[in-house]
Protein backbone atom coordinates (compact mmCIF):
# COMPACT_ATOMS: atom_id res chain seq x y z
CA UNK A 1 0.00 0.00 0.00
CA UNK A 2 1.15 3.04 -0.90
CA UNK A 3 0.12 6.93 0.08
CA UNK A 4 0.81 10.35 -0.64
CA UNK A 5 -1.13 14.02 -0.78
CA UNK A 6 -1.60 16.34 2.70
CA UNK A 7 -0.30 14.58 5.99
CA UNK A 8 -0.93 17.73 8.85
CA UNK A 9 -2.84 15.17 10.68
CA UNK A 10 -0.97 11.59 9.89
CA UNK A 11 -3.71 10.45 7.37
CA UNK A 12 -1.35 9.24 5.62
CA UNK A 13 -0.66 5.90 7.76
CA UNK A 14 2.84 6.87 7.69
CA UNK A 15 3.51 7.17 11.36
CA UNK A 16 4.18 10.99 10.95
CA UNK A 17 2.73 14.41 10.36
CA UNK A 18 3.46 16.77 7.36
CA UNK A 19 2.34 19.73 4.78
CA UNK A 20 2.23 16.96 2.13
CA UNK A 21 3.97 13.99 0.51
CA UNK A 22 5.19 14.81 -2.68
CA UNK A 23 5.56 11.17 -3.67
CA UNK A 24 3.48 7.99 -3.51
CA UNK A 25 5.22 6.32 -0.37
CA UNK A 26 5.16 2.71 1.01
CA UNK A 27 3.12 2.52 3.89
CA UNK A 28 3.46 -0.22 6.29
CA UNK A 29 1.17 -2.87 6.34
CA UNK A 30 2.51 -5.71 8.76
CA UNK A 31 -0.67 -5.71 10.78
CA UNK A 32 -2.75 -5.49 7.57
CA UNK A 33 -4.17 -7.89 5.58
CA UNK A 34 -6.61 -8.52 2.63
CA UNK A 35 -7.26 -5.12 2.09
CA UNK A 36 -11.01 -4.39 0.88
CA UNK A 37 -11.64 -0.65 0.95
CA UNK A 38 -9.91 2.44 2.11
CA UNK A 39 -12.46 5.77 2.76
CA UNK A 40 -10.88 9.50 2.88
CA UNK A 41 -11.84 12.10 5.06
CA UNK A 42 -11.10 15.78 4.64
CA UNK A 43 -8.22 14.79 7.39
CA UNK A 44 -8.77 11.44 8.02
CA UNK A 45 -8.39 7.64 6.28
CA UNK A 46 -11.20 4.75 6.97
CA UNK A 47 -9.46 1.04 6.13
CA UNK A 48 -11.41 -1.96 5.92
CA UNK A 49 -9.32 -5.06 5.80
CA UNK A 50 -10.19 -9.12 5.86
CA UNK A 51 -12.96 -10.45 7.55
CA UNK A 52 -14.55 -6.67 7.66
CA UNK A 53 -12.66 -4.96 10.25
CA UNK A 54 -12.01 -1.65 10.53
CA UNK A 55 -8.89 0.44 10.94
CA UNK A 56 -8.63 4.25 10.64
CA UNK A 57 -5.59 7.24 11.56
CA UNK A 58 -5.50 10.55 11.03
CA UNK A 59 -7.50 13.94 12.36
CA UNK A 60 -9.77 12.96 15.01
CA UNK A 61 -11.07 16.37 16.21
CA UNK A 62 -14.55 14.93 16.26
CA UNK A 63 -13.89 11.12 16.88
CA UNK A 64 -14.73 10.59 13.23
CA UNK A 65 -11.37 7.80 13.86
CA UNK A 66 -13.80 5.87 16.03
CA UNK A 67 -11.56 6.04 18.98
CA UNK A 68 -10.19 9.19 21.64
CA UNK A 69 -7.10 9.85 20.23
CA UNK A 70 -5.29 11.02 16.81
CA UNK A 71 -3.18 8.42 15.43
CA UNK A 72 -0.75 8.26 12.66
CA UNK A 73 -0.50 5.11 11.75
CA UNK A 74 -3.83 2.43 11.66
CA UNK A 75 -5.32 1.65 14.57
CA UNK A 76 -7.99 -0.94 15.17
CA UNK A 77 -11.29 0.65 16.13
CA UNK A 78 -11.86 -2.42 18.73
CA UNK A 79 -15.11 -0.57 19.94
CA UNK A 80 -16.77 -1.94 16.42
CA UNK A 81 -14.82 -5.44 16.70
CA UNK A 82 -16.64 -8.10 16.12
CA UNK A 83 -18.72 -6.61 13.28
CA UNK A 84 -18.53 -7.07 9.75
CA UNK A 85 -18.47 -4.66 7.39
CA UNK A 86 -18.75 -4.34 3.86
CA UNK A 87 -18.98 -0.64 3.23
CA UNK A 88 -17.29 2.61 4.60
CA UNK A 89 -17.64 6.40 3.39
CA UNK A 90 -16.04 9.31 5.10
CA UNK A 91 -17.42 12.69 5.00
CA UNK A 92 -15.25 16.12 6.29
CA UNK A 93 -15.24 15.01 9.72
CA UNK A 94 -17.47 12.15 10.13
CA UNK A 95 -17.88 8.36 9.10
CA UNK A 96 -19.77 5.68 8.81
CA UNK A 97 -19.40 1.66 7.60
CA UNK A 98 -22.53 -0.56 6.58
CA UNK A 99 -22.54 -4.02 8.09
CA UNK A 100 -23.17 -7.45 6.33
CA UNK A 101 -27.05 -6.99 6.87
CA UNK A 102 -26.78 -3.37 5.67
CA UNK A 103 -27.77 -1.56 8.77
CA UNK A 104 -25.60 1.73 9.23
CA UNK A 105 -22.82 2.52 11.85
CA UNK A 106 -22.23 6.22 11.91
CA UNK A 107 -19.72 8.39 14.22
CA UNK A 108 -18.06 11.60 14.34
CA UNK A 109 -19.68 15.11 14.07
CA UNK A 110 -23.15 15.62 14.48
CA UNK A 111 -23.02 18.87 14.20
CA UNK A 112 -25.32 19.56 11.41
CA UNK A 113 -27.03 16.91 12.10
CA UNK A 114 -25.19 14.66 9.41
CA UNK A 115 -25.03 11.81 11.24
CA UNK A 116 -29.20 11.10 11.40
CA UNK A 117 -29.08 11.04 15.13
CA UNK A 118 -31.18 14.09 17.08
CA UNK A 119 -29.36 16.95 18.26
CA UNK A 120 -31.28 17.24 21.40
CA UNK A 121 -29.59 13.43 22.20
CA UNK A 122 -26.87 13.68 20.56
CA UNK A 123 -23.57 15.97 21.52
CA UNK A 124 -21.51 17.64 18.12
CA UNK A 125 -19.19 14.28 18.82
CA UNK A 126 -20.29 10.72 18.68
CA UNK A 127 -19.07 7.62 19.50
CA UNK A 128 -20.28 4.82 16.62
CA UNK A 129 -23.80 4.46 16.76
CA UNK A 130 -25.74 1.83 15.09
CA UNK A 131 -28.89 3.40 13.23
CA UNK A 132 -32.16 1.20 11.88
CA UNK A 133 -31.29 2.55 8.46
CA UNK A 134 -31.31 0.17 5.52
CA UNK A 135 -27.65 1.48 3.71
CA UNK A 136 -27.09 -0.23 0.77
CA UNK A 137 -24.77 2.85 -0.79
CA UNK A 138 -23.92 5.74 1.17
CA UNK A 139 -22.12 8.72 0.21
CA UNK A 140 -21.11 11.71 2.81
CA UNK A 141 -20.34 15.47 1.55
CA UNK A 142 -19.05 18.18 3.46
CA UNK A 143 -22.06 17.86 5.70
CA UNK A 144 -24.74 16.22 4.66
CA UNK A 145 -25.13 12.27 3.96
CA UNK A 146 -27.30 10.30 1.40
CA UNK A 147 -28.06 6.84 1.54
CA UNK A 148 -29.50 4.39 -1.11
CA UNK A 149 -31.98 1.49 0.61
CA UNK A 150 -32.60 -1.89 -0.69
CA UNK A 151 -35.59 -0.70 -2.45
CA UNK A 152 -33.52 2.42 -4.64
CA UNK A 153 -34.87 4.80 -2.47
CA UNK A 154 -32.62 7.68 -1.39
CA UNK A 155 -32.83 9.34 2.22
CA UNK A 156 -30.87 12.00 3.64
CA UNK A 157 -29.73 14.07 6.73
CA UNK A 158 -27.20 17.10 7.65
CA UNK A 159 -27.45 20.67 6.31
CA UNK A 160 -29.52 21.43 3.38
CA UNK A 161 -29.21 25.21 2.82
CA UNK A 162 -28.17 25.01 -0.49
CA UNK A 163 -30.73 22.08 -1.02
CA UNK A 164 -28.70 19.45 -1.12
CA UNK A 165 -30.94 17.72 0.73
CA UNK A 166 -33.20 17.37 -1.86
CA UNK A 167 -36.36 18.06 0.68
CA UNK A 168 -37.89 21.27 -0.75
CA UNK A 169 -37.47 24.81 0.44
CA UNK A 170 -39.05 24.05 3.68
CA UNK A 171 -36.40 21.77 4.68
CA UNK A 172 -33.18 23.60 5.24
CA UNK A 173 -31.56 20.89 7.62
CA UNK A 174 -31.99 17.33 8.91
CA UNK A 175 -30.87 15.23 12.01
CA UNK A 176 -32.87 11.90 11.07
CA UNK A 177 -32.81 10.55 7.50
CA UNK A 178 -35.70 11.69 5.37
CA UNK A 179 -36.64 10.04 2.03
CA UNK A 180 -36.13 12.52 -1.43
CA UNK A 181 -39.04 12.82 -3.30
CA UNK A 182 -39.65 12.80 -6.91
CA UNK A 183 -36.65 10.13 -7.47
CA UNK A 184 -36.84 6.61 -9.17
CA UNK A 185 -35.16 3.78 -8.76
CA UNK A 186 -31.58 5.04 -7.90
CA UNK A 187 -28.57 2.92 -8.08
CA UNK A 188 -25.83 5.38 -8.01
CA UNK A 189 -25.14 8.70 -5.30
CA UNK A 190 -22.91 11.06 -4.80
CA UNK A 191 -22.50 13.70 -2.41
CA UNK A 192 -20.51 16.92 -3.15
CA UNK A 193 -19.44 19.95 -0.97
CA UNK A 194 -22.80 21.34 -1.05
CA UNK A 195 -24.73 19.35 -3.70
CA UNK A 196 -25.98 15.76 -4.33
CA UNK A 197 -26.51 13.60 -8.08
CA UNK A 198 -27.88 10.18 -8.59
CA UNK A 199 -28.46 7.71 -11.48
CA UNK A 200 -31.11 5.77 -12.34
CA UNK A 201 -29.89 2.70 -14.18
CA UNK A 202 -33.08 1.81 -15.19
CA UNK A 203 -33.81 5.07 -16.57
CA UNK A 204 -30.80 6.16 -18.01
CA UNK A 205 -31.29 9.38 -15.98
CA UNK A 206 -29.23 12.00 -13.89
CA UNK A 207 -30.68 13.47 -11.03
CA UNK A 208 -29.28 16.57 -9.59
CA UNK A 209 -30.29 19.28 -6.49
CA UNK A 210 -28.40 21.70 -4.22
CA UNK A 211 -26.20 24.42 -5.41
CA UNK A 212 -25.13 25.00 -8.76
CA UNK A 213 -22.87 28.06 -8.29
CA UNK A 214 -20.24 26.33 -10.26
CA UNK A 215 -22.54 24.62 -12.85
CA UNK A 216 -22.24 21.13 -10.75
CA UNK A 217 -25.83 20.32 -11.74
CA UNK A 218 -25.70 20.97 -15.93
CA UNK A 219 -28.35 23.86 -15.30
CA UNK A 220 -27.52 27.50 -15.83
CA UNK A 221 -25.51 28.94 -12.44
CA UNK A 222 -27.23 32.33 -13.18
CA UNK A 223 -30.86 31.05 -14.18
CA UNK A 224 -30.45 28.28 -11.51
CA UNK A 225 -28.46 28.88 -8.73
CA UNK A 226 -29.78 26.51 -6.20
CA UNK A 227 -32.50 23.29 -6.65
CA UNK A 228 -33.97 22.27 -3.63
CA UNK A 229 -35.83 19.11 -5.37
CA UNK A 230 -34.40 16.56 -7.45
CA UNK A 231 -34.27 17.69 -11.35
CA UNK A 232 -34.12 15.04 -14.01
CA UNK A 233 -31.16 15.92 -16.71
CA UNK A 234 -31.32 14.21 -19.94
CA UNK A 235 -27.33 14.14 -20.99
CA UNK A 236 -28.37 11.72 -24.05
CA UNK A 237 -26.51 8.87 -22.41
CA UNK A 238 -27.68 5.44 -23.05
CA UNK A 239 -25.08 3.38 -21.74
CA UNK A 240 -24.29 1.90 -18.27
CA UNK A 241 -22.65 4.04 -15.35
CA UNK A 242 -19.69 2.04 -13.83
CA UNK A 243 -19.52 5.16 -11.27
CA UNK A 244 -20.87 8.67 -10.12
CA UNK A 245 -18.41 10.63 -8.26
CA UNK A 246 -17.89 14.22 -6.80
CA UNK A 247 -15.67 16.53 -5.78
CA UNK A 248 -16.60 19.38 -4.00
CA UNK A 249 -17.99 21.52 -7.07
CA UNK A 250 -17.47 19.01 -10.05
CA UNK A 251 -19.08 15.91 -11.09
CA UNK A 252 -17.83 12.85 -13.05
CA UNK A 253 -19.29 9.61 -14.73
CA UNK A 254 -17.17 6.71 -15.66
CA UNK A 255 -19.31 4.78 -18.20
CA UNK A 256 -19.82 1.13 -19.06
CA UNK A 257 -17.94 1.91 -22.50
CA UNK A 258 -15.01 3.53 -20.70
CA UNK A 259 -15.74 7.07 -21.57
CA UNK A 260 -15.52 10.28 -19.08
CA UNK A 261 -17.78 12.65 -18.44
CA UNK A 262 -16.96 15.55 -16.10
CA UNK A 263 -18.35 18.78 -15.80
CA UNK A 264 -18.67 21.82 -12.80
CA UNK A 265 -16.02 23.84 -11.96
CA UNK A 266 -12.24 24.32 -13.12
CA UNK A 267 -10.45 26.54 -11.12
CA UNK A 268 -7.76 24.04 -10.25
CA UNK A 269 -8.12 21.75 -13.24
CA UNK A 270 -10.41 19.01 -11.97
CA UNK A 271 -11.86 19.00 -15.49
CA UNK A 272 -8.51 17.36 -17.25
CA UNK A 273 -8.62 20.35 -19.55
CA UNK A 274 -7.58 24.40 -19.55
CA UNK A 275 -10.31 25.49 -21.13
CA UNK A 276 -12.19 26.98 -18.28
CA UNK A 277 -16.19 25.15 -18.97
CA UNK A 278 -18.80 25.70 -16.66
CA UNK A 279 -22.13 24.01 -17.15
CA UNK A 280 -21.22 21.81 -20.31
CA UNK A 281 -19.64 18.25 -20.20
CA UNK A 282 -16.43 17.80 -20.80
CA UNK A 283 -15.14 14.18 -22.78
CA UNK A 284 -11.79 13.58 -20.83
CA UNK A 285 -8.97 11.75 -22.60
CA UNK A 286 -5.86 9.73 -20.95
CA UNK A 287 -2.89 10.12 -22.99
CA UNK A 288 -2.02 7.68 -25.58
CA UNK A 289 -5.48 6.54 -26.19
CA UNK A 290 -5.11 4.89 -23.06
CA UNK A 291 -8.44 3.08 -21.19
CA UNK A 292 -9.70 3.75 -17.82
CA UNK A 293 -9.82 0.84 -15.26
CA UNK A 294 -10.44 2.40 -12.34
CA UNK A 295 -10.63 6.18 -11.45
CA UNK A 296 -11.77 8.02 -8.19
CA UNK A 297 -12.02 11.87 -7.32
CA UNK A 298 -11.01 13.99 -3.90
CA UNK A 299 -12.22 17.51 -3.32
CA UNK A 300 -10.73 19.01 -6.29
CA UNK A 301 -8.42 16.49 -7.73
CA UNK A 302 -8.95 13.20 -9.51
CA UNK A 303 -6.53 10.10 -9.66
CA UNK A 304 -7.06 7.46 -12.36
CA UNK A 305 -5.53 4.07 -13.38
CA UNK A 306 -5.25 2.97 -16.99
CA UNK A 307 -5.67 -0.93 -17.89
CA UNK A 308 -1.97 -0.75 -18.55
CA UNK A 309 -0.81 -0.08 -14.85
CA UNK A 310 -0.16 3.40 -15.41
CA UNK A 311 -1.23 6.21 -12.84
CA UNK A 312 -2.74 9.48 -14.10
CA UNK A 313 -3.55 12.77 -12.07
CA UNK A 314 -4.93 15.89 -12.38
CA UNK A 315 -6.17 19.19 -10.53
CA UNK A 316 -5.87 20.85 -7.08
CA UNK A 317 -1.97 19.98 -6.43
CA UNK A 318 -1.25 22.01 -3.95
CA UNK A 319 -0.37 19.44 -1.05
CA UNK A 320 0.77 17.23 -3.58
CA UNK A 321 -2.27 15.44 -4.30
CA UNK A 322 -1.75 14.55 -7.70
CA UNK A 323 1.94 12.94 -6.72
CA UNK A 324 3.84 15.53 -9.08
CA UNK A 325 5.83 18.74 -8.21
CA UNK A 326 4.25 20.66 -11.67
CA UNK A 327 2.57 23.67 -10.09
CA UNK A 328 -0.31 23.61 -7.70
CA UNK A 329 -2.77 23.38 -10.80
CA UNK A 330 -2.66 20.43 -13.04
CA UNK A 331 -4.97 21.08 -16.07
CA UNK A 332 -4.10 17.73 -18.25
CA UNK A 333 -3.39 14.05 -16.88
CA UNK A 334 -0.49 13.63 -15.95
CA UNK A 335 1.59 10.52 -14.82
CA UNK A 336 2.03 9.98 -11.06
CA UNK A 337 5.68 8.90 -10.71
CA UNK A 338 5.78 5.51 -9.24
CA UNK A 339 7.73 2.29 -10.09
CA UNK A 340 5.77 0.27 -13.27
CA UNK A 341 6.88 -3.22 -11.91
CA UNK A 342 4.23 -2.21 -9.21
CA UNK A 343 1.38 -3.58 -9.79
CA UNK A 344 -1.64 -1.40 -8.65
CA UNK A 345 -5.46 -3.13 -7.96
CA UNK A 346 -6.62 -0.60 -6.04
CA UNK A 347 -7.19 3.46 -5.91
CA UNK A 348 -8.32 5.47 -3.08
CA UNK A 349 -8.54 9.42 -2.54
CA UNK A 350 -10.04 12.13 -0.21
CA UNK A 351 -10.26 15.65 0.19
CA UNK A 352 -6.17 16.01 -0.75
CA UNK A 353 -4.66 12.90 -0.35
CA UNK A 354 -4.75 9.71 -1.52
CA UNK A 355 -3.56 5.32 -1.61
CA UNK A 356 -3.01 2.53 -3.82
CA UNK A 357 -2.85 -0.36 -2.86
CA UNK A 358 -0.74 -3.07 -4.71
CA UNK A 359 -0.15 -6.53 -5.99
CA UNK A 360 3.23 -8.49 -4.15
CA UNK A 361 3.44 -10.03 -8.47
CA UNK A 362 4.81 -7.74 -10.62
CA UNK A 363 2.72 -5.76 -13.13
CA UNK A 364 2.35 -7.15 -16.78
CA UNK A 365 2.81 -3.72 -18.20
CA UNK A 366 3.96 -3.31 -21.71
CA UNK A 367 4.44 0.24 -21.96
CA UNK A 368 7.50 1.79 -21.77
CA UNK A 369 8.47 5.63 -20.69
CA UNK A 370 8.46 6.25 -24.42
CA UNK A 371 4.55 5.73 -24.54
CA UNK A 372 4.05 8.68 -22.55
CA UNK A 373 2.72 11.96 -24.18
């Protein structure tokens, strides 16, 4: 496993606190094994690891680690041993894992209420909580969480002042989860800094709401500037969706075909492009003619691996998020610098910093460094 990006709070899981690590850097993983999924925080890391159990490190201003104290390195959250879990999602400063019979364990700040436990029981910090919520997907934002149940419904909870709770103008903020009207059958979410989308597989369909400042929601920012109900968006695509994902103002789809679709804003790059778009989808391209086979965004930066074991990155790069020393704006993809006998499986990032996680074979790759553009 390897990690690199902003470190002020050890999130890293390299046993130390920086600025940023310029470099994708081995972490140790001696009391690690079978690694499933790793969740990012704004300042803290979520790992779940064989037989669903849970490790996390990193900021723990709001026990969103599951435990008292900040750690740097990954520390068993023993309060949740003994519980299996399939799922984890972090938001800013709060988490939460679904178990093997997709109920919901949630911990962390409450503070808006993001956590779906009342305020008037609840103190701004909580220690994991299970909740009689059906989670089959979750996603958590900066502070708001949406869920997706068994049936494709989606509920939510936290702030919705900019609507992205999705619960009309009359509902500005949330401390249980509510169900979103006007939605169908939703199998993919994805919560942003202040706005939420989902897809409807059987439909074909985007659904957007909350604010749309930067365009995030393919409506005009000056006709439309906030939707407090789900909007259907026809964006003519009839394929499958292999993923939603947001940063904090931009929005991507990863398609069954292999295609990208971004759009939102650009003020750091997280488009893959210098042409400064807002409201219109942008077709991104990796170098070479290269094909996505797995990709995944953090607040303003995105980190992608090509089928042929080669790392791309582009965006915010200010703590080093996208591995490179080129400027703290990265408007194309460009290759994260790590050794190509590696061979990654797995792709992980947060709000600036991110992990792979590796093979112990080597990687079949049969590119050289004369393939790059």
């Amino acid at each position: 496993m390897w990690s690199w990006g902003a470190n002020s709070h050890g999130q890293l899981g390299l046993d130390s606190t920086s600025e940023q690590i310029d470099k994708p850097t081995e972490v140790s993983t001696e009391h690690l094994s079978d690694i499933q999924q790793i969740a990012c925080g704004g300042g803290h890391t979520l790992l779940l690891a064989e037989n669903g159990k849970l490790f996390s490190c990193g900021w723990n201003s709001r026990r969103q680690l599951g435990y008292e104290q900040e750690v740097y390195t990954f520390k068993r959250v023993w309060g949740l041993s003994g519980i299996h879990f399939l799922n984890i999602a972090c938001g800013w400063d709060f988490s939460c894992g679904v178990t093997d019979d997709k109920f919901l364990f949630v911990w962390g700040s409450n503070s808006y209420g993001q956590l779906g436990l009342p305020k008037n029981e609840f103190p701004d910090e909580v220690k994991p909580v299970r909740l009689q919520v059906n989670a089959c997907s979750v996603s958590m934002g900066l502070r708001h969480t949406a869920i997706i149940n068994s049936k494709g419904e989606v509920w939510t909870t936290g702030c919705g002042r900019h609507g992205q709770l999705g619960l009309g103008h009359d509902v500005l903020k949330a401390d249980r989860f509510q169900r979103v009207p006007k939605l169908s059958v939703i199998s993919h979410i994805a919560c942003g800094q202040n706005h939420t989308v989902g897809w409807s597989s059987e439909e074909k369909a985007l659904y957007v709401w909350g604010d749309n400042k930067h365009g995030q929601l393919l409506l005009s920012s000056e006709k439309y500037k906030r939707i407090y109900k789900p909007e259907k968006i026809d964006i003519d695509v009839k394929r499958d969706v292999k993923k939603v994902l947001s940063g904090w103002t931009n929005v991507l789809l990863w398609l069954q075909d292999g295609s990208l679709l971004t759009w939102g804003r650009n003020n750091y790059g997280q488009l893959g492009t210098d042409a400064l778009f807002t409201g219109k989808i942008i077709h991104i391209n990796l170098p070479g003619g290269r094909q996505v086979k797995d990709i995944v965004l953090g607040s303003e930066h995105t980190v992608c691996l090509a089928t042929d074991n080669t790392l791309w990155a582009w965006g915010w790069n200010e703590h080093g998020n996208t591995g490179t020393s080129l400027g703290d704006c990265i408007f194309q993809p460009v290759r994260v610098p790590i050794d190509s006998k590696i061979k990654i499986s797995q792709i992980y990032a947060g709000s600036a910093h991110n992990f792979i996680v590796t093979d112990k074979s080597p990687a079949d790759n049969t590119y050289t460094p004369e393939d790059i553009d």
